[in-house]
N, C-alpha and C. Protein backbone atom coordinates (compact mmCIF):
# COMPACT_ATOMS: atom_id res chain seq x y z
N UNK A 1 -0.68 2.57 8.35
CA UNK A 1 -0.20 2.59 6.98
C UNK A 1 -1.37 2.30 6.04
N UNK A 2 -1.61 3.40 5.45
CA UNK A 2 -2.62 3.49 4.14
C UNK A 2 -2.11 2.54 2.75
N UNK A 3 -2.66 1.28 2.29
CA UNK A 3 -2.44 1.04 0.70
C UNK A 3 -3.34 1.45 -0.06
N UNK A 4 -4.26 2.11 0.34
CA UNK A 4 -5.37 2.69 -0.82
C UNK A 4 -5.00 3.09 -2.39
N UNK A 5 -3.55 3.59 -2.11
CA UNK A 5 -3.03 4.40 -3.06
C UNK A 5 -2.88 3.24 -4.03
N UNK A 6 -2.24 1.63 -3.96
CA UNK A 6 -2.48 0.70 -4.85
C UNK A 6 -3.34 0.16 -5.25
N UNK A 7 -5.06 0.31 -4.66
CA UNK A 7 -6.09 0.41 -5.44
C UNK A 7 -6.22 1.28 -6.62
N UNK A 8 -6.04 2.52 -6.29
CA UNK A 8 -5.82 3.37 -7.41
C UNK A 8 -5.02 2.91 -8.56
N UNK A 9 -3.93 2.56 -8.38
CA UNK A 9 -3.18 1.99 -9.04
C UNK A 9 -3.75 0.91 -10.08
N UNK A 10 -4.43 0.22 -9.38
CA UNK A 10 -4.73 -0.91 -10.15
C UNK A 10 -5.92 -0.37 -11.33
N UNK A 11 -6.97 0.55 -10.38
CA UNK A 11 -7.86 1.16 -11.20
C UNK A 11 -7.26 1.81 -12.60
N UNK A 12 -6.13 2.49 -12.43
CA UNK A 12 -4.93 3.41 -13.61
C UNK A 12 -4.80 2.03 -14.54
N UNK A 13 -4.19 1.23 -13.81
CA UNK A 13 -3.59 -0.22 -14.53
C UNK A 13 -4.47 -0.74 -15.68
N UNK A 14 -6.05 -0.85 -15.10
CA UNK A 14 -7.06 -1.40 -15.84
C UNK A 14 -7.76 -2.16 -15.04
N UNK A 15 -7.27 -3.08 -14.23
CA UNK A 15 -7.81 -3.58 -12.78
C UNK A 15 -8.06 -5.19 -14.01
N UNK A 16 -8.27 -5.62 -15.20
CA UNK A 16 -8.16 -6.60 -15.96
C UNK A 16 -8.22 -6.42 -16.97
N UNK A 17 -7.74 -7.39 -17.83
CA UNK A 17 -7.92 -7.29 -19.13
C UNK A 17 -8.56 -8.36 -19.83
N UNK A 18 -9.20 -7.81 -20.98
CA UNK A 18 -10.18 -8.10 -21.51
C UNK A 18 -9.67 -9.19 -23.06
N UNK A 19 -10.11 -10.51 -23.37
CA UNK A 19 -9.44 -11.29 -24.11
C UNK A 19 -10.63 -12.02 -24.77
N UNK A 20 -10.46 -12.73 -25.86
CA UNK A 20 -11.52 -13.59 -26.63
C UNK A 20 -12.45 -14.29 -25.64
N UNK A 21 -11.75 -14.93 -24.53
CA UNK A 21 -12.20 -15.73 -23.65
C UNK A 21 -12.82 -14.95 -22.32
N UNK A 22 -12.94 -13.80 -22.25
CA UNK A 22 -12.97 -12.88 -20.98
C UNK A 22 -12.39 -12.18 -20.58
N UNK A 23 -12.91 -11.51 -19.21
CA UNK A 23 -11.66 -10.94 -18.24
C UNK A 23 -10.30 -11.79 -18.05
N UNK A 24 -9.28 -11.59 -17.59
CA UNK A 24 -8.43 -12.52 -17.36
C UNK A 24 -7.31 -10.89 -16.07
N UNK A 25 -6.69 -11.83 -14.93
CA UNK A 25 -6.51 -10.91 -14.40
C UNK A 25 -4.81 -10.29 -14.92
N UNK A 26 -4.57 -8.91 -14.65
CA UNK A 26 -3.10 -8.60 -15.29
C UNK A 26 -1.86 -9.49 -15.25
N UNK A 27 -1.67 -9.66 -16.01
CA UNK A 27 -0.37 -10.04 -16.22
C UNK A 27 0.73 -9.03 -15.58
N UNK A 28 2.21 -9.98 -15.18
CA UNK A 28 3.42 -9.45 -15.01
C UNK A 28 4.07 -8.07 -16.33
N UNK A 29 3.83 -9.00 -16.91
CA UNK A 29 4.52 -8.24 -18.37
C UNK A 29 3.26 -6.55 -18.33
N UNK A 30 2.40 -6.80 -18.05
CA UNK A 30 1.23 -5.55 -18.25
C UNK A 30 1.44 -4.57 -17.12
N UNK A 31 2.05 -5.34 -15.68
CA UNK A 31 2.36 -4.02 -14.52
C UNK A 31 3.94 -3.79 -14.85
N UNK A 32 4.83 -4.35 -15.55
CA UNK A 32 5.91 -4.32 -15.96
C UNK A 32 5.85 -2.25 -17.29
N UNK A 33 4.87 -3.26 -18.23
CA UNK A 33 4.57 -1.98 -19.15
C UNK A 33 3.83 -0.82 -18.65
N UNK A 34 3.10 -1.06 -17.66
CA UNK A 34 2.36 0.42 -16.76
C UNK A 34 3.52 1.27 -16.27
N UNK A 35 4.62 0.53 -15.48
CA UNK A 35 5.23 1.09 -14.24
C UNK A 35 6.41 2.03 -15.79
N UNK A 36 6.47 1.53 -16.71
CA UNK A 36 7.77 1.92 -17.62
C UNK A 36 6.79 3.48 -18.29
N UNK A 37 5.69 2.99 -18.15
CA UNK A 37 4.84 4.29 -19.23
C UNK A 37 4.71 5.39 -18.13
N UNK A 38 4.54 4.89 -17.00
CA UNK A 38 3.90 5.91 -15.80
C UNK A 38 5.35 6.49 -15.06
N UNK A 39 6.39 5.86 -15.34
CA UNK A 39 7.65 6.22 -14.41
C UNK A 39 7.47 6.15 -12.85
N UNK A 40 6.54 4.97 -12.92
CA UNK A 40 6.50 4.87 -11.17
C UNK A 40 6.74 3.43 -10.58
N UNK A 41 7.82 3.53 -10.18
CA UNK A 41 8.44 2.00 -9.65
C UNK A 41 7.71 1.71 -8.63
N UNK A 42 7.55 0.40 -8.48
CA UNK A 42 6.85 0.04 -6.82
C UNK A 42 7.56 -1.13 -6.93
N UNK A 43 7.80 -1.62 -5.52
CA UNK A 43 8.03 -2.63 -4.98
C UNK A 43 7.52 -3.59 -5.40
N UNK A 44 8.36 -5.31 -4.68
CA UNK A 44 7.75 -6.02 -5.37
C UNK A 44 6.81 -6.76 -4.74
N UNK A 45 6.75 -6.44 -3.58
CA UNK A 45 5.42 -6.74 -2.66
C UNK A 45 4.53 -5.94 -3.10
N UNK A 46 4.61 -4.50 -3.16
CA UNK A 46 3.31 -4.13 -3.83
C UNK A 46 2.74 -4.14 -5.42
N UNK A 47 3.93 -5.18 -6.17
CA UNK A 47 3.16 -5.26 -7.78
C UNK A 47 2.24 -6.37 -7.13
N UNK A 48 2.58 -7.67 -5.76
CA UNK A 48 1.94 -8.46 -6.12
C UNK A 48 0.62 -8.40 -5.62
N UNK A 49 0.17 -7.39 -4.59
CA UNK A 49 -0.80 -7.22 -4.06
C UNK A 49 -1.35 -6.61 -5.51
N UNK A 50 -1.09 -5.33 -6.53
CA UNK A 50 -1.77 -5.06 -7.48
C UNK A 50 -2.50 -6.38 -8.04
N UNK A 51 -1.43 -7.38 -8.35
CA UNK A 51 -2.00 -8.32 -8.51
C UNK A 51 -3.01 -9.63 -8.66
N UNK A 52 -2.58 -9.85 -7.19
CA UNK A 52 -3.66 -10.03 -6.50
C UNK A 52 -5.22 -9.40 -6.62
N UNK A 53 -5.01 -8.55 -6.42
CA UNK A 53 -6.16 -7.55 -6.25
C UNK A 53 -7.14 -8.05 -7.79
N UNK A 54 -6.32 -7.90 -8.68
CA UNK A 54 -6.91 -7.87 -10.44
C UNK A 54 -7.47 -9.39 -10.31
N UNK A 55 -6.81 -10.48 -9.77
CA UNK A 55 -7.62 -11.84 -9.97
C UNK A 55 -8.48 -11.68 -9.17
N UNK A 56 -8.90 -11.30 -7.90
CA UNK A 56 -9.57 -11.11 -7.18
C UNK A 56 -10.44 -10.24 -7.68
N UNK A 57 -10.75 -9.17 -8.97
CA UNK A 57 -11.07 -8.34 -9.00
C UNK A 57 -12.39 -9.27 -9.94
N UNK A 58 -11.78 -9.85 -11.19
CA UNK A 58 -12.08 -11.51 -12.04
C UNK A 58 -13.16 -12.24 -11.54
N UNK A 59 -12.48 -12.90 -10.44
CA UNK A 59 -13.60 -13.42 -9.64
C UNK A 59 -14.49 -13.26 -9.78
N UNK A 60 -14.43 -11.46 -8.77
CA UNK A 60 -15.58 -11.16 -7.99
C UNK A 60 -16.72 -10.36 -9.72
N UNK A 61 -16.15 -9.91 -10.46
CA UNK A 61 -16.47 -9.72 -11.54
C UNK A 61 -18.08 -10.83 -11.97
N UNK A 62 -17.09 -11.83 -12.06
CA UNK A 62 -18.08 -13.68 -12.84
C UNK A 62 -18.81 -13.50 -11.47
N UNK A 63 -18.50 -13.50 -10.67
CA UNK A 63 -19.78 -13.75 -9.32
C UNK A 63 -20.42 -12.97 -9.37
N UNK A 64 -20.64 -11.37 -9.80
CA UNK A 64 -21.05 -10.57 -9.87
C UNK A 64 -22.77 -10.49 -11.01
N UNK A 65 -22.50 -11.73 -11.85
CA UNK A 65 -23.16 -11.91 -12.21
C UNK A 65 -24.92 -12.67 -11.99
N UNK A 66 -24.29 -13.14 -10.62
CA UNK A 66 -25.11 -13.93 -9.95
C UNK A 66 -26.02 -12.29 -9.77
N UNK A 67 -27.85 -12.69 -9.39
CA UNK A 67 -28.55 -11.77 -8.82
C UNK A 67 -28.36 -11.29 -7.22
N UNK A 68 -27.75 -12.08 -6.19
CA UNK A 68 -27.65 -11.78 -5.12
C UNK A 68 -26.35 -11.02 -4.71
N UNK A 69 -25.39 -10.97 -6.19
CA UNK A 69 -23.44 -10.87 -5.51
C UNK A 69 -23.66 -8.95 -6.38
N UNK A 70 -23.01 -8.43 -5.55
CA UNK A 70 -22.79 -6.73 -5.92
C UNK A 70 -21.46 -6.54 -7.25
N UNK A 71 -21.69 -5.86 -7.78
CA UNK A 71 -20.79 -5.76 -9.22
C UNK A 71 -19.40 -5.56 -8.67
N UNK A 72 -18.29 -5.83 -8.53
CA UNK A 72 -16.64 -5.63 -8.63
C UNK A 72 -16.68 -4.38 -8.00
N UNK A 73 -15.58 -3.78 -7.15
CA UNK A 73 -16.08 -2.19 -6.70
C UNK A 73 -16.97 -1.54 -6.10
N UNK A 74 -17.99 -2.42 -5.76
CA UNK A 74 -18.75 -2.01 -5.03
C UNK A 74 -18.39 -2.20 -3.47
N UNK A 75 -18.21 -2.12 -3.01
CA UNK A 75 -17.80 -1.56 -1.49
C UNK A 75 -18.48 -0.76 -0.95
N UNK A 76 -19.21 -1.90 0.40
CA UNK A 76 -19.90 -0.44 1.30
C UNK A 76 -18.92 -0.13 2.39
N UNK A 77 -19.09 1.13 3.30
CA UNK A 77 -18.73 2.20 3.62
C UNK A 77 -18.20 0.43 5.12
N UNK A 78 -18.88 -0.49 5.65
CA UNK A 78 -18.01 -0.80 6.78
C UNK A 78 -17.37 -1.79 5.93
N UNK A 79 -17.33 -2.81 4.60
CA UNK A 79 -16.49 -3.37 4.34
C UNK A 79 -15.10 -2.51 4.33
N UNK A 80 -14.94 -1.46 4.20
CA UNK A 80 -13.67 -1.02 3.91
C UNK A 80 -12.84 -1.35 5.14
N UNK A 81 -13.61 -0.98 5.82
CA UNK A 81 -12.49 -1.42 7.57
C UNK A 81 -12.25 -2.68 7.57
N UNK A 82 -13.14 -3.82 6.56
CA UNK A 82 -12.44 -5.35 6.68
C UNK A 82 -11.69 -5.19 5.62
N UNK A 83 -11.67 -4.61 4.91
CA UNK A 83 -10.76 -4.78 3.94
C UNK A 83 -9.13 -4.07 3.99
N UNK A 84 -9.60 -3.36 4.90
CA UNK A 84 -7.70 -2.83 5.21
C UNK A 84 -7.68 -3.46 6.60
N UNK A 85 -8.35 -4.10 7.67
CA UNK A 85 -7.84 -5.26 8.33
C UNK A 85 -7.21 -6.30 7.31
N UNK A 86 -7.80 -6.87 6.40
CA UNK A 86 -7.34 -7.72 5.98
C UNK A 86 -5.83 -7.88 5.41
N UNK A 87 -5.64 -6.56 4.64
CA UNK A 87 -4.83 -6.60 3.82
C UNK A 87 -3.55 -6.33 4.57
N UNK A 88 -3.99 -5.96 6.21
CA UNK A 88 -2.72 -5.60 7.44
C UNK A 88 -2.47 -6.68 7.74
N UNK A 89 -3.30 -7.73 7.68
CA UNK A 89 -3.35 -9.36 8.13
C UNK A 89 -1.89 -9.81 6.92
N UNK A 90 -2.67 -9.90 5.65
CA UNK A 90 -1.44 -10.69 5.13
C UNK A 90 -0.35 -9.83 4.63
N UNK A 91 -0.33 -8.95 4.82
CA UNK A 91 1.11 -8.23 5.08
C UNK A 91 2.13 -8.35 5.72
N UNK A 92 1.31 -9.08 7.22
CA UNK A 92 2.20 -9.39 8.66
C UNK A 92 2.34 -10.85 8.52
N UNK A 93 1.95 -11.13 7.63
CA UNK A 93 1.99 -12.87 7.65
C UNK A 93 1.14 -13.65 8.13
């Protein structure tokens, strides 16, 4: 089982939003107003992984700033295989 397709998603979404104070990651009310503009319902396990994903996205954003940490999105070609291990991990509990 592929979730790639809710990366995308999040990328469509905005992946964060932008406020006086910074990034800050999406709000409920903001995947609430995507899913009503886009006509595409998802589950509610997968708004929270969108979720997820956007604070996680925050984070890695501010760390990104450091000289040694890679910008948000950057993904090389074998993290991806930890990264959909992972995301099979807390799926299954």
């Amino acid at each position: 089982m592929t979730l790639f397709y809710l990366v995308e998603y999040l990328w469509e979404a905005g992946a964060s939003l932008s406020t006086g104070m910074g990034s800050v990651p999406l709000t409920w009310q903001e995947l609430k107003a995507w899913q009503e503009q886009t006509g595409i319902e998802l589950q509610p396990w997968e708004l929270r992984i969108i979720r997820k994903a956007s604070q996680e996205y925050v984070v890695q954003a501010q760390e990104a700033h450091k000289p040694d940490c890679p910008p948000p999105g950057k993904i090389v070609e074998q993290d991806q295989l930890k990264v959909a291990k992972h995301i099979k991990q807390v799926l299954r509990g």
